[in-house]
PDB file of N, CA and C in Angstrom:
ATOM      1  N   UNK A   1      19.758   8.877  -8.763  1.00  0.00           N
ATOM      2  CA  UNK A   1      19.829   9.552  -7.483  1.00  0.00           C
ATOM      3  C   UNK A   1      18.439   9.629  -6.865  1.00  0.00           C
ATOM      4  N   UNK A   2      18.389   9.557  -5.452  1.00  0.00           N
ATOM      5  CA  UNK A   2      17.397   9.281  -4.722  1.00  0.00           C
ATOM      6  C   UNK A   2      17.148  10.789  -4.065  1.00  0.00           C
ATOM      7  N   UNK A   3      16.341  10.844  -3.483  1.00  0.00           N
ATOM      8  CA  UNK A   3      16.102  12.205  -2.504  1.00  0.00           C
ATOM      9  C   UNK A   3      17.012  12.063  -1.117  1.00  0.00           C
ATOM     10  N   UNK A   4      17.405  10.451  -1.074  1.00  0.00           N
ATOM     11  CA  UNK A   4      18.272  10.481   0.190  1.00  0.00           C
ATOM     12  C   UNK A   4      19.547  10.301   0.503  1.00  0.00           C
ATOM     13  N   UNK A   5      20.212  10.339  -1.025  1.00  0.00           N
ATOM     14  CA  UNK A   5      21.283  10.639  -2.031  1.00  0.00           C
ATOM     15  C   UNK A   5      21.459  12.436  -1.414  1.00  0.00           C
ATOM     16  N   UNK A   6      20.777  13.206  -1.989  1.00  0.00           N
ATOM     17  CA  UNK A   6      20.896  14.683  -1.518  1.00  0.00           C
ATOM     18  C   UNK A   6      20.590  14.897   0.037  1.00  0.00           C
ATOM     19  N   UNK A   7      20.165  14.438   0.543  1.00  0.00           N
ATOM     20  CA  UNK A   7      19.960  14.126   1.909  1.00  0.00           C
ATOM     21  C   UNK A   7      21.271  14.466   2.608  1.00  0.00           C
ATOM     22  N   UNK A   8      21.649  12.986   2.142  1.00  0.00           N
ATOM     23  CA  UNK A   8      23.211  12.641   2.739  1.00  0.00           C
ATOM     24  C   UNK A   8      24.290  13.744   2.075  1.00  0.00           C
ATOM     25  N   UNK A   9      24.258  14.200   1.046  1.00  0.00           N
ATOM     26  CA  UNK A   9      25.347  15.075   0.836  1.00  0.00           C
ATOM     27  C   UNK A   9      25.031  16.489   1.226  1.00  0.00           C
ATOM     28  N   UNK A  10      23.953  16.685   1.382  1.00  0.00           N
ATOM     29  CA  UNK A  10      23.831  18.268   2.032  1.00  0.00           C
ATOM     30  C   UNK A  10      24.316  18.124   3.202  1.00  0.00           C
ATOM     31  N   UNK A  11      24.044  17.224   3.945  1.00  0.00           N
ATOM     32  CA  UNK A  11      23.995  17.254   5.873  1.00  0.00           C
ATOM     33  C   UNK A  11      24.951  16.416   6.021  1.00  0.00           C
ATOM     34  N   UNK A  12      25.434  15.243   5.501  1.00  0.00           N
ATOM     35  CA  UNK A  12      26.517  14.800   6.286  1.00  0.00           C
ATOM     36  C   UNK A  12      27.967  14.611   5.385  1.00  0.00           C
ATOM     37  N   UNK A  13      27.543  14.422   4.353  1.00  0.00           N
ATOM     38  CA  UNK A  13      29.156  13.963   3.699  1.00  0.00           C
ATOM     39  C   UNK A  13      29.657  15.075   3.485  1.00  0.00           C
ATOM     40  N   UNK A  14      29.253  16.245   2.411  1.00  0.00           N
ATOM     41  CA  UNK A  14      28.950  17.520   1.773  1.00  0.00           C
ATOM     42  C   UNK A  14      30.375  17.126   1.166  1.00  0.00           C
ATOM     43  N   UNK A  15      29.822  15.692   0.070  1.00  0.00           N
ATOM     44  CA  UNK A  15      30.177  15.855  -1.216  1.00  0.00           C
ATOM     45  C   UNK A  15      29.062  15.903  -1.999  1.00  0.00           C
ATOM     46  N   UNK A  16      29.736  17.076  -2.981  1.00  0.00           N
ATOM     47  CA  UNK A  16      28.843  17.540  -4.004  1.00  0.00           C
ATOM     48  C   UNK A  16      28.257  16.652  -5.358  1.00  0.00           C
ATOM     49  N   UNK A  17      27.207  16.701  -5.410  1.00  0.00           N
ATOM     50  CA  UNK A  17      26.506  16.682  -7.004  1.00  0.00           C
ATOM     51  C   UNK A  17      26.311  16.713  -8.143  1.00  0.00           C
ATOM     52  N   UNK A  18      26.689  16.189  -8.808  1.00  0.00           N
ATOM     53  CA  UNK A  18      26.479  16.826 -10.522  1.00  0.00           C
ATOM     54  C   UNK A  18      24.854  16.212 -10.696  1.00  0.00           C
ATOM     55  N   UNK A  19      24.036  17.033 -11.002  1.00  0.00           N
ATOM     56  CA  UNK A  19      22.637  16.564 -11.666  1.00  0.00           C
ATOM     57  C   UNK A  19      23.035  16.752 -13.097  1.00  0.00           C
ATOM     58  N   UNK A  20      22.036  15.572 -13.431  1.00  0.00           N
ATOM     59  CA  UNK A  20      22.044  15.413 -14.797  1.00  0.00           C
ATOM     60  C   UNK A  20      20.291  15.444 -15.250  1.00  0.00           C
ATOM     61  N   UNK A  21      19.696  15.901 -16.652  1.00  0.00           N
ATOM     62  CA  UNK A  21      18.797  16.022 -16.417  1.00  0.00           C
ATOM     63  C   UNK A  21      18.087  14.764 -15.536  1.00  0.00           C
ATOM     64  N   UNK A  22      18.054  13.648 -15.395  1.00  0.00           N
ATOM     65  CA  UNK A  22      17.405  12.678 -15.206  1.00  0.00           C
ATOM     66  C   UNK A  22      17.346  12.662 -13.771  1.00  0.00           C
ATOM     67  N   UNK A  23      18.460  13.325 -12.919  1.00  0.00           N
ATOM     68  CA  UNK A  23      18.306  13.464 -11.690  1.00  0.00           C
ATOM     69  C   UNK A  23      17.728  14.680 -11.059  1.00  0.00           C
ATOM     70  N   UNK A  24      17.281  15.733 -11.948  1.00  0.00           N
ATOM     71  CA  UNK A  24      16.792  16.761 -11.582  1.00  0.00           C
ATOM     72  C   UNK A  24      15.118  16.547 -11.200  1.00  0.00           C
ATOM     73  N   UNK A  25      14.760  15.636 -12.183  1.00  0.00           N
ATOM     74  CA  UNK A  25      13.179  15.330 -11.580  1.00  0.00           C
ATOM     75  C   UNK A  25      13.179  14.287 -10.300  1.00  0.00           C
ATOM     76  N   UNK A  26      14.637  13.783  -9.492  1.00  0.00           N
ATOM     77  CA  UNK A  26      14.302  13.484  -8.135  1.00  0.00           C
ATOM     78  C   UNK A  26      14.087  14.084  -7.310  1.00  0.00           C
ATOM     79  N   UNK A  27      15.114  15.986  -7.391  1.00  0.00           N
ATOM     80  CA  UNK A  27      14.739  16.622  -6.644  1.00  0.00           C
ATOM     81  C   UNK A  27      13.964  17.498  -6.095  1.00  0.00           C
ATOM     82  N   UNK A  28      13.765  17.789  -4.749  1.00  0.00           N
ATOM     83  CA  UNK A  28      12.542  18.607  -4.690  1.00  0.00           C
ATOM     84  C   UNK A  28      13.157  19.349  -3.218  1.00  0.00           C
ATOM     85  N   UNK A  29      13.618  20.776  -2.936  1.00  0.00           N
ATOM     86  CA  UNK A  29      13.587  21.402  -2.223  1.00  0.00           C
ATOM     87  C   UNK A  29      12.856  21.159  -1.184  1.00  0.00           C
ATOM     88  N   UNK A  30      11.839  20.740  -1.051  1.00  0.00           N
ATOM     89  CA  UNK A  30      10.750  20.767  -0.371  1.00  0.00           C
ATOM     90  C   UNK A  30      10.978  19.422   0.594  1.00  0.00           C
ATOM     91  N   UNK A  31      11.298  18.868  -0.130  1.00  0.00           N
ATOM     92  CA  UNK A  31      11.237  17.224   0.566  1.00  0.00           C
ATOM     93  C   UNK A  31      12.705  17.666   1.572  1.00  0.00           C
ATOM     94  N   UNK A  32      13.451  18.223   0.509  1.00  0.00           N
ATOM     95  CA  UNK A  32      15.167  18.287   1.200  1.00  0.00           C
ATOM     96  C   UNK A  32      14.750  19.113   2.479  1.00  0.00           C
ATOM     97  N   UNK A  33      13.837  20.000   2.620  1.00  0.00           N
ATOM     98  CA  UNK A  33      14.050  21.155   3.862  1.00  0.00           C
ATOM     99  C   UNK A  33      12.603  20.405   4.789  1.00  0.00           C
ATOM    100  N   UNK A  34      12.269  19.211   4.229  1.00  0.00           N
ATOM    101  CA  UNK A  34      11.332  18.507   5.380  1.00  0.00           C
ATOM    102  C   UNK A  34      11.971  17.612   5.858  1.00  0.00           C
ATOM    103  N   UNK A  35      13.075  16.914   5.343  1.00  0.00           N
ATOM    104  CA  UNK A  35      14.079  15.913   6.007  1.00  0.00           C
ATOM    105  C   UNK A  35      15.023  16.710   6.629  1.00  0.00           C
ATOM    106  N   UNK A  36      15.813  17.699   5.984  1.00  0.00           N
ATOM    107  CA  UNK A  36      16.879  18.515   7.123  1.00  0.00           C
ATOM    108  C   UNK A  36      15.749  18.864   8.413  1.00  0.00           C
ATOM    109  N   UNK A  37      14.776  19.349   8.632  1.00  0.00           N
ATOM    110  CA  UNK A  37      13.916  19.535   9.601  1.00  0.00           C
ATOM    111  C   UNK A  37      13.672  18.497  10.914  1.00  0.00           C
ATOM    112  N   UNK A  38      14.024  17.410  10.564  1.00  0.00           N
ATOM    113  CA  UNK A  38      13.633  16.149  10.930  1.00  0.00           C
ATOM    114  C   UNK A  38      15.424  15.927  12.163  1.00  0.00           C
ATOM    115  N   UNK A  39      16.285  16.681  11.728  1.00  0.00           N
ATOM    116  CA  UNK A  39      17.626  16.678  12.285  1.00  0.00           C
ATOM    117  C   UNK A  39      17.656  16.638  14.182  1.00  0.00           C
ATOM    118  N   UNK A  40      17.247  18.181  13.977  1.00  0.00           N
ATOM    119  CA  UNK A  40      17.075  18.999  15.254  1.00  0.00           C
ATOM    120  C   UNK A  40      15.457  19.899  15.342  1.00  0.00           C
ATOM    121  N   UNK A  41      15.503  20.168  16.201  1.00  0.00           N
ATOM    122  CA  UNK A  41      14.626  22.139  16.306  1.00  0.00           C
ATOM    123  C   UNK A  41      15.493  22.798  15.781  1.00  0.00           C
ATOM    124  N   UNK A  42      16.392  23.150  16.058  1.00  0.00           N
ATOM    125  CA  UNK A  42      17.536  23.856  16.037  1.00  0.00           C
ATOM    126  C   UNK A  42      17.658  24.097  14.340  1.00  0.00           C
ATOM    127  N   UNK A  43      18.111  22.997  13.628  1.00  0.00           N
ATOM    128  CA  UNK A  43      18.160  22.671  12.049  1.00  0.00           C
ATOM    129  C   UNK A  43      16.995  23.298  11.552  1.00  0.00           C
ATOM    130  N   UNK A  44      16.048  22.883  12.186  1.00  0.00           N
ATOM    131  CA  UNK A  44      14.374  23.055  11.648  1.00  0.00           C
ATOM    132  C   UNK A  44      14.677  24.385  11.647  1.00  0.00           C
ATOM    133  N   UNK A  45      14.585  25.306  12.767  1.00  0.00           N
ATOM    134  CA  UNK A  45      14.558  26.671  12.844  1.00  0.00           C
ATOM    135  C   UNK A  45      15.193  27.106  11.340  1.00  0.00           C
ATOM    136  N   UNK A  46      16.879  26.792  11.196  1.00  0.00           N
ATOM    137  CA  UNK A  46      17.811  27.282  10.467  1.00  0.00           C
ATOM    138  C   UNK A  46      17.176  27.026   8.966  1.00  0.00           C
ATOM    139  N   UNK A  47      16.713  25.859   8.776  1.00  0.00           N
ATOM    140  CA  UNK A  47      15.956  25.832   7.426  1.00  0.00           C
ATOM    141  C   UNK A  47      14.874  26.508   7.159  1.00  0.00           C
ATOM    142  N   UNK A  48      13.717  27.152   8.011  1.00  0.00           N
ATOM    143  CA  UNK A  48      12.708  27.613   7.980  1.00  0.00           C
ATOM    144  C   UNK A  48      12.984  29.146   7.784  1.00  0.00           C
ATOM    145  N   UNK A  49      14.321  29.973   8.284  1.00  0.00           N
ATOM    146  CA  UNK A  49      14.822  30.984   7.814  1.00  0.00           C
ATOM    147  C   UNK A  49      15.672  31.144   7.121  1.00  0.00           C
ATOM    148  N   UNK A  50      16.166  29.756   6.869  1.00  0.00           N
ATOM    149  CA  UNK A  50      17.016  30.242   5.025  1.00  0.00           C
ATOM    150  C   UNK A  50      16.395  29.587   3.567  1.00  0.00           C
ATOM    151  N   UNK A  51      16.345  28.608   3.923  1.00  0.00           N
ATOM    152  CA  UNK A  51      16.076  27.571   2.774  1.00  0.00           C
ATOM    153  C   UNK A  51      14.623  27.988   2.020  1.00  0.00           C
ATOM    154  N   UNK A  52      13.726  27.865   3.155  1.00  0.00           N
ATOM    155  CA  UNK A  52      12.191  28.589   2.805  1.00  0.00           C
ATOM    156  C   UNK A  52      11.782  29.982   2.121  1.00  0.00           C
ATOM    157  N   UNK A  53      12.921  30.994   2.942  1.00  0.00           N
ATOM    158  CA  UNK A  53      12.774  32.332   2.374  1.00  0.00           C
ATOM    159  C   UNK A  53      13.200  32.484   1.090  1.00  0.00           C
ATOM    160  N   UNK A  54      15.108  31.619   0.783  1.00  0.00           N
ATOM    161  CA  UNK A  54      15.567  32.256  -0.203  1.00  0.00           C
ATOM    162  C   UNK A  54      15.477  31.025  -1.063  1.00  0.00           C
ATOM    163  N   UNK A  55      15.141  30.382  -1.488  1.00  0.00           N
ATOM    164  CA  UNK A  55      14.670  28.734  -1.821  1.00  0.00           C
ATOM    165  C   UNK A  55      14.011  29.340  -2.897  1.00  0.00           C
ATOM    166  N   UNK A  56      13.174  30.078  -2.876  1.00  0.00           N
ATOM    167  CA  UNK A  56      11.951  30.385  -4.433  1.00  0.00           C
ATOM    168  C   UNK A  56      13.015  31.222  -5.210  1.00  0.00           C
ATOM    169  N   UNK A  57      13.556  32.111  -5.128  1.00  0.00           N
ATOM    170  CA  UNK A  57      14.390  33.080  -5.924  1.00  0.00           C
ATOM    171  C   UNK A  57      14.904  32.309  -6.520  1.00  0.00           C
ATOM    172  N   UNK A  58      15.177  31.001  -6.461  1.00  0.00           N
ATOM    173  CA  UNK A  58      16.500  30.478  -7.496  1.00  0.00           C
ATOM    174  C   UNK A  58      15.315  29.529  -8.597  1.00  0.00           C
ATOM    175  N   UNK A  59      14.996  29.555  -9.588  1.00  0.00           N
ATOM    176  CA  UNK A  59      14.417  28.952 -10.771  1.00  0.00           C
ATOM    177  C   UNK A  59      14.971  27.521 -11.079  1.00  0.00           C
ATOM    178  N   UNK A  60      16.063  26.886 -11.142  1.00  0.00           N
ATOM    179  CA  UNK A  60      16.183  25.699 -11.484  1.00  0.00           C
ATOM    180  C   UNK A  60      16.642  25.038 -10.191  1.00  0.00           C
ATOM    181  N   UNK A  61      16.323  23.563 -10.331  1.00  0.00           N
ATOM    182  CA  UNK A  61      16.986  22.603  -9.276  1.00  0.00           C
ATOM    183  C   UNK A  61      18.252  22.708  -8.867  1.00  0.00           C
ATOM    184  N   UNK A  62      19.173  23.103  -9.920  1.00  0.00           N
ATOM    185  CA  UNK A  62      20.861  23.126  -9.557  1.00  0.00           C
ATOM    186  C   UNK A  62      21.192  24.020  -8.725  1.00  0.00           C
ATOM    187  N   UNK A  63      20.660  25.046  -9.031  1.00  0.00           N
ATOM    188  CA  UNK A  63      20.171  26.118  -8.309  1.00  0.00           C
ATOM    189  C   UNK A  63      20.485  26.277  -6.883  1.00  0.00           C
ATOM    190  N   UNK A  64      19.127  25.624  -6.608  1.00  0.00           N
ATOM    191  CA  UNK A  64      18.307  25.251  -5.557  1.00  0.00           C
ATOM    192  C   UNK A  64      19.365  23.716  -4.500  1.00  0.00           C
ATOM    193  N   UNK A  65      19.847  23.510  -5.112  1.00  0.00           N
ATOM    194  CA  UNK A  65      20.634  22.104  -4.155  1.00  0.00           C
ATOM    195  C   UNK A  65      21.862  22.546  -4.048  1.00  0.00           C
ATOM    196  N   UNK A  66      22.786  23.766  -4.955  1.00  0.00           N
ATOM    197  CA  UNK A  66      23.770  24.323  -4.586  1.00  0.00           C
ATOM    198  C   UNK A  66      23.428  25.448  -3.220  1.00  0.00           C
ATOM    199  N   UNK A  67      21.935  26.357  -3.354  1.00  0.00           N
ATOM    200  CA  UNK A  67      22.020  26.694  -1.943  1.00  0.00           C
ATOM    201  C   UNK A  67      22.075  25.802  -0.818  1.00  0.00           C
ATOM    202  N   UNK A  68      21.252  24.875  -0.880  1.00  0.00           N
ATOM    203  CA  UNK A  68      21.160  23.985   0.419  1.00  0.00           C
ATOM    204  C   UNK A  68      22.155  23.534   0.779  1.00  0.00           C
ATOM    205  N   UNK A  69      23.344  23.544  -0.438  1.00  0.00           N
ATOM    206  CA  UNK A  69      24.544  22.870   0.169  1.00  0.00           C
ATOM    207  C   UNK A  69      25.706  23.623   0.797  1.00  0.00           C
ATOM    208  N   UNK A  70      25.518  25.016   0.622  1.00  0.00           N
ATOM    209  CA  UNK A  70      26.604  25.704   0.788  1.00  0.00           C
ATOM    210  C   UNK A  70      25.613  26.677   2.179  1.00  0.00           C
ATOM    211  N   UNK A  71      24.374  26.768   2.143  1.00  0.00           N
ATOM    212  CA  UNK A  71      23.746  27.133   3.421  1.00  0.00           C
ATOM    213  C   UNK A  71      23.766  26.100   4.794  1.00  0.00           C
ATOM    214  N   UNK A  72      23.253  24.836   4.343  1.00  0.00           N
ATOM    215  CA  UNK A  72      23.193  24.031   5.358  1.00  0.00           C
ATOM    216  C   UNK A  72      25.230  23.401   5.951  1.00  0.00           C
ATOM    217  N   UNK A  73      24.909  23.126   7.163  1.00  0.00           N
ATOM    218  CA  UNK A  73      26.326  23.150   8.276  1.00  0.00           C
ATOM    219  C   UNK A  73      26.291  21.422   7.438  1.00  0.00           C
ATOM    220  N   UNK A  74      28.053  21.085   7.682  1.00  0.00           N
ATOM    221  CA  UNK A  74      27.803  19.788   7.777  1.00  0.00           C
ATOM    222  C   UNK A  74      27.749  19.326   9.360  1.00  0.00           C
ATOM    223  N   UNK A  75      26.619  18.558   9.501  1.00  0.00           N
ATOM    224  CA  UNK A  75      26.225  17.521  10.892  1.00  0.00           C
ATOM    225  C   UNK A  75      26.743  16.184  10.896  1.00  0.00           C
ATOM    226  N   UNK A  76      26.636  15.708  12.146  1.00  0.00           N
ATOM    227  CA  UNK A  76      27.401  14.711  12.869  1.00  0.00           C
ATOM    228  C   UNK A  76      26.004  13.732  11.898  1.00  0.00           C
ATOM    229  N   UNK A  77      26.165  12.506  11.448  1.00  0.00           N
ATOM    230  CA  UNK A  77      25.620  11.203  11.244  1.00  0.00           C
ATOM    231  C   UNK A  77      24.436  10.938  11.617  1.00  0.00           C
ATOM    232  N   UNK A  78      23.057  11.238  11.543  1.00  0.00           N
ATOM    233  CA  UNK A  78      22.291  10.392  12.232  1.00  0.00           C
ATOM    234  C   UNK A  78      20.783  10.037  11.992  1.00  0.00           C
ATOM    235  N   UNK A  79      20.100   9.352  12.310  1.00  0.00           N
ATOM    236  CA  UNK A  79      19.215   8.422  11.302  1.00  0.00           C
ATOM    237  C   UNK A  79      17.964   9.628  11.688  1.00  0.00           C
ATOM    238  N   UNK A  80      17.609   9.781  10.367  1.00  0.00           N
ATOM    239  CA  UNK A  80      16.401  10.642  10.911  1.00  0.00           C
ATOM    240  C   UNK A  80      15.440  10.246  10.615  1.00  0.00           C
ATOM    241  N   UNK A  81      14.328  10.042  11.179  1.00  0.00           N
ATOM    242  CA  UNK A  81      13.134   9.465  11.257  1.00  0.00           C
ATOM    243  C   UNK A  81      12.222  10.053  11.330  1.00  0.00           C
ATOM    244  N   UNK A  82      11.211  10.022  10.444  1.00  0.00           N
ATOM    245  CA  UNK A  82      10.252  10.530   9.520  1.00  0.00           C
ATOM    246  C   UNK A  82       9.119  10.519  10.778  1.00  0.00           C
ATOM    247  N   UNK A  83       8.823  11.727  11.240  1.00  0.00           N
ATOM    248  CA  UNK A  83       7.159  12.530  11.987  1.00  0.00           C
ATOM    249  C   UNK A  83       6.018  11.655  11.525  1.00  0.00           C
ATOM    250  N   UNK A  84       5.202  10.753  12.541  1.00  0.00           N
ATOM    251  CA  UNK A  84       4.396   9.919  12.093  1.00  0.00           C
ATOM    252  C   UNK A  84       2.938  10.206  13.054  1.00  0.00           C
ATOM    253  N   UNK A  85       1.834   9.922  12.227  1.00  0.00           N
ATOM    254  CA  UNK A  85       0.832  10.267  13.228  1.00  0.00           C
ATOM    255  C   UNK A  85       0.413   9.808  14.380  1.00  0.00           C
ATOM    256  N   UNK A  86       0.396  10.045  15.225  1.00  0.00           N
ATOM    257  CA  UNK A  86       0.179   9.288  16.147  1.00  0.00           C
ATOM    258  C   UNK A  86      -1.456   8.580  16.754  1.00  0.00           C
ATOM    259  N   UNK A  87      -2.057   7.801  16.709  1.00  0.00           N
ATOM    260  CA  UNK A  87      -3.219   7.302  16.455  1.00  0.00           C
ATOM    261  C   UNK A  87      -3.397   7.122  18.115  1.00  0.00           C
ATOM    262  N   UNK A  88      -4.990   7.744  17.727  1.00  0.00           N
ATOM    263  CA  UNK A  88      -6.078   8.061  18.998  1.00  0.00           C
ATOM    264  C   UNK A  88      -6.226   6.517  18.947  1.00  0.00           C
ATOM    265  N   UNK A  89      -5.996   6.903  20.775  1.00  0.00           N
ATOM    266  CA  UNK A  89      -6.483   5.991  21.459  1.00  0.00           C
ATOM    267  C   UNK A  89      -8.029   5.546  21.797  1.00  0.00           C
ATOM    268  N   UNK A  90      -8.823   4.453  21.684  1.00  0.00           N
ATOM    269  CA  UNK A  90      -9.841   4.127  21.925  1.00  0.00           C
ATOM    270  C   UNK A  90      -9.600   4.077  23.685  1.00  0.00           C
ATOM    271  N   UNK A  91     -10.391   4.929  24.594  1.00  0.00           N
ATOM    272  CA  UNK A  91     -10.719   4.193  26.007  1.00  0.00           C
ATOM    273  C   UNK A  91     -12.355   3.662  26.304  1.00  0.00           C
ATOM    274  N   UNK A  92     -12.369   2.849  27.392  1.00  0.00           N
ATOM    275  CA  UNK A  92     -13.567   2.421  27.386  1.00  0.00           C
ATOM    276  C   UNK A  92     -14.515   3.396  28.214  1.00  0.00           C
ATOM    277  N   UNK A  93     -13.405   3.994  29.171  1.00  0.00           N
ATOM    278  CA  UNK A  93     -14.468   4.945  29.958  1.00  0.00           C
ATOM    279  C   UNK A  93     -14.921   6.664  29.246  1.00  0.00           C
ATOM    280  N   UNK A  94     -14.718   6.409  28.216  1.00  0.00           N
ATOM    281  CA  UNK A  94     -14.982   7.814  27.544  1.00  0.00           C
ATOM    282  C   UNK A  94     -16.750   7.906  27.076  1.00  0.00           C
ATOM    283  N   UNK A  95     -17.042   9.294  27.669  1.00  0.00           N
ATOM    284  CA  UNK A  95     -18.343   9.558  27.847  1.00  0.00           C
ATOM    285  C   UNK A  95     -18.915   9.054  26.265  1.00  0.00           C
ATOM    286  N   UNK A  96     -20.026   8.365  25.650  1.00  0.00           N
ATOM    287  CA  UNK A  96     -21.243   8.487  25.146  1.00  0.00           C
ATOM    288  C   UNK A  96     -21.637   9.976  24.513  1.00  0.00           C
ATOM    289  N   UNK A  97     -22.077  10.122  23.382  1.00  0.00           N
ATOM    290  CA  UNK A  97     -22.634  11.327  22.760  1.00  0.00           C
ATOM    291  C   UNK A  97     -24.170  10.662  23.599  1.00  0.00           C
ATOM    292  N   UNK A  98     -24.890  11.530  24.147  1.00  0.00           N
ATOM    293  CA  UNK A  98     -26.116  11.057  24.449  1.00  0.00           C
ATOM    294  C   UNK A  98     -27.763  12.251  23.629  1.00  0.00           C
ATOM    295  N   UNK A  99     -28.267  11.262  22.932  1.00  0.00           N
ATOM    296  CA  UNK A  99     -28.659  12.375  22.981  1.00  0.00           C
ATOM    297  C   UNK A  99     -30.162  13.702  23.674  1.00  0.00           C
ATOM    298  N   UNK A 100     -30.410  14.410  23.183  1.00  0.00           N
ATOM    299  CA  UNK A 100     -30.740  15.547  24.213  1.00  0.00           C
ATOM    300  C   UNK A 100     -31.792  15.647  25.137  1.00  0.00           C
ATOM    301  N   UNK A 101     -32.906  14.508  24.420  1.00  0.00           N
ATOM    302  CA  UNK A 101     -34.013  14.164  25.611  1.00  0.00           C
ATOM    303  C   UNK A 101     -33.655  13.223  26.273  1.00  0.00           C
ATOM    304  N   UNK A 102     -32.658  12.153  26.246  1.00  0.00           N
ATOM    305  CA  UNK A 102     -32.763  11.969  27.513  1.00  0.00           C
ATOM    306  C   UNK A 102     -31.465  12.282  28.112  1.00  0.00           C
ATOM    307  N   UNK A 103     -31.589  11.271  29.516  1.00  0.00           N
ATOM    308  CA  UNK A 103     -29.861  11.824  30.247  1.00  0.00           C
ATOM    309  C   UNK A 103     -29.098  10.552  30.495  1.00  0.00           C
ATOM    310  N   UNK A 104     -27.847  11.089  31.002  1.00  0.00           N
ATOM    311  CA  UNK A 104     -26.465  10.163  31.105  1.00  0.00           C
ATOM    312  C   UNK A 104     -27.350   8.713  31.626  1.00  0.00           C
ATOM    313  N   UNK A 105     -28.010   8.584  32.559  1.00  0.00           N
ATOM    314  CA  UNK A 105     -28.501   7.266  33.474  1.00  0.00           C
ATOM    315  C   UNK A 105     -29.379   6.814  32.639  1.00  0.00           C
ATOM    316  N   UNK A 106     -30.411   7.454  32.211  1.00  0.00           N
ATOM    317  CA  UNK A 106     -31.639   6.550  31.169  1.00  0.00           C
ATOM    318  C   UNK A 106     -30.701   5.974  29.842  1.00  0.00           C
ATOM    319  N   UNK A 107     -29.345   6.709  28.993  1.00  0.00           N
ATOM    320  CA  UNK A 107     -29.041   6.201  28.155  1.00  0.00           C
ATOM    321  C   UNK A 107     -28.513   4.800  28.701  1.00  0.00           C
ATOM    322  N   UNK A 108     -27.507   4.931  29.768  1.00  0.00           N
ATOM    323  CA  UNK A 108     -27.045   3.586  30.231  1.00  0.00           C
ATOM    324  C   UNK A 108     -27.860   3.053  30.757  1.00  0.00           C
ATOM    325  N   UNK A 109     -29.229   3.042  31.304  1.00  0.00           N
ATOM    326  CA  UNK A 109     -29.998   2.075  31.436  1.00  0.00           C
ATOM    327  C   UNK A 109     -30.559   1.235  30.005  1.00  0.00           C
ATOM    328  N   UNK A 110     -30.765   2.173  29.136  1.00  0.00           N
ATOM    329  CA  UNK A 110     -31.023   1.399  27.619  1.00  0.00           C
ATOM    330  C   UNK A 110     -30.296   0.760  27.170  1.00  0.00           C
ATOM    331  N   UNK A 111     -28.828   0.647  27.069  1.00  0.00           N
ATOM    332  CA  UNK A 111     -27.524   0.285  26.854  1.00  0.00           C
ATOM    333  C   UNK A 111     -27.578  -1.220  27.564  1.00  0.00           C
ATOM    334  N   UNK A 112     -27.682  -0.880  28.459  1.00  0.00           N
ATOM    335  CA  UNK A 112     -27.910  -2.138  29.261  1.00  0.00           C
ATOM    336  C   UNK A 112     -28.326  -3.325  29.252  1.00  0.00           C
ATOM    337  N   UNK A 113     -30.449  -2.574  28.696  1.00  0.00           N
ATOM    338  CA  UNK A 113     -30.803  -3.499  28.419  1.00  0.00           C
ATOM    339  C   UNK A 113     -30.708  -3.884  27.080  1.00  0.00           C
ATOM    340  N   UNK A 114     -30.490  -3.161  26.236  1.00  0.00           N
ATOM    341  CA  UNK A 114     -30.119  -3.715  25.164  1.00  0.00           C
ATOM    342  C   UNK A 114     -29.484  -5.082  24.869  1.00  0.00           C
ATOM    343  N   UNK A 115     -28.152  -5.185  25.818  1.00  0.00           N
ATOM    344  CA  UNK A 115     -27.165  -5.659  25.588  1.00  0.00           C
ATOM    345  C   UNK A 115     -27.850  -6.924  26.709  1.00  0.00           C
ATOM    346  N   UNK A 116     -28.839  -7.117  27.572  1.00  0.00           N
ATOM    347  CA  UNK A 116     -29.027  -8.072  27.466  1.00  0.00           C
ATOM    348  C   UNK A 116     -30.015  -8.716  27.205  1.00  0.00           C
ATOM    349  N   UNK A 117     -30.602  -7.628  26.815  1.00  0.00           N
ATOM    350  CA  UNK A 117     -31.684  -8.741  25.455  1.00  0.00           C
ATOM    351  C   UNK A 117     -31.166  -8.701  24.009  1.00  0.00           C
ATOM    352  N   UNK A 118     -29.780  -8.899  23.712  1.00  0.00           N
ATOM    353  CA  UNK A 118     -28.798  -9.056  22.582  1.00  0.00           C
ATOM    354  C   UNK A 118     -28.778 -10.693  22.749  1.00  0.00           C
ATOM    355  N   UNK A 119     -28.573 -10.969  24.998  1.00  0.00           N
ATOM    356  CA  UNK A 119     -27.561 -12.312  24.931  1.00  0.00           C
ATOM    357  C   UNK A 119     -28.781 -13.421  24.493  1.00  0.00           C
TER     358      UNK A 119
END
């Protein structure tokens, strides 16, 4: 069993589980209430006030995946896709750190010539 094995049966099939030890070290509460999160806001909210609060009180995994299953609603089907960083843009017109003796015009005059006594 996968983490997306419990995935699918908390939120959409909600057929149940038997863990066996070997499937107990797939699961992880944590992962389960960062993918239900991934649903809605709405879901997110609902996991962040049940799953999070009452989630530690229970000591074993079986535990712990029988709440999620009998707390969490079953939902309609749908692909949830994993929060990714979104990477800074380089622009060209973005100011220069310059620094403090001199100013904005003398740095781009150095810049300048730099670049053409580079060619």
């Amino acid at each position: 069993m996968t983490i997306f094995d419990y995935i699918n049966s908390t939120l959409f099939s909600k057929s149940k589980i038997d863990m066996n030890c070997d499937d107990e070290s797939q699961f992880s509460l944590y992962m389960l209430s960062r993918w239900c999160s991934f649903y809605s806001k709405e879901v997110a909210n609902y996991v962040n006030q049940t799953l999070n609060h009452y989630g530690n009180l229970y000591t074993t995994k079986q535990e712990q995946y029988d709440l999620s299953f009998n707390i969490l609603p079953k939902l309609k089907l749908k692909r949830l896709a994993y929060i990714k960083k979104t990477k800074k843009s380089s622009d060209e017109n973005e100011l220069p750190i310059v620094p403090e003796f001199c100013s904005l015009r003398e740095y781009n005059n150095n810049v300048e010539l730099l670049k053409t006594l580079s060619k």
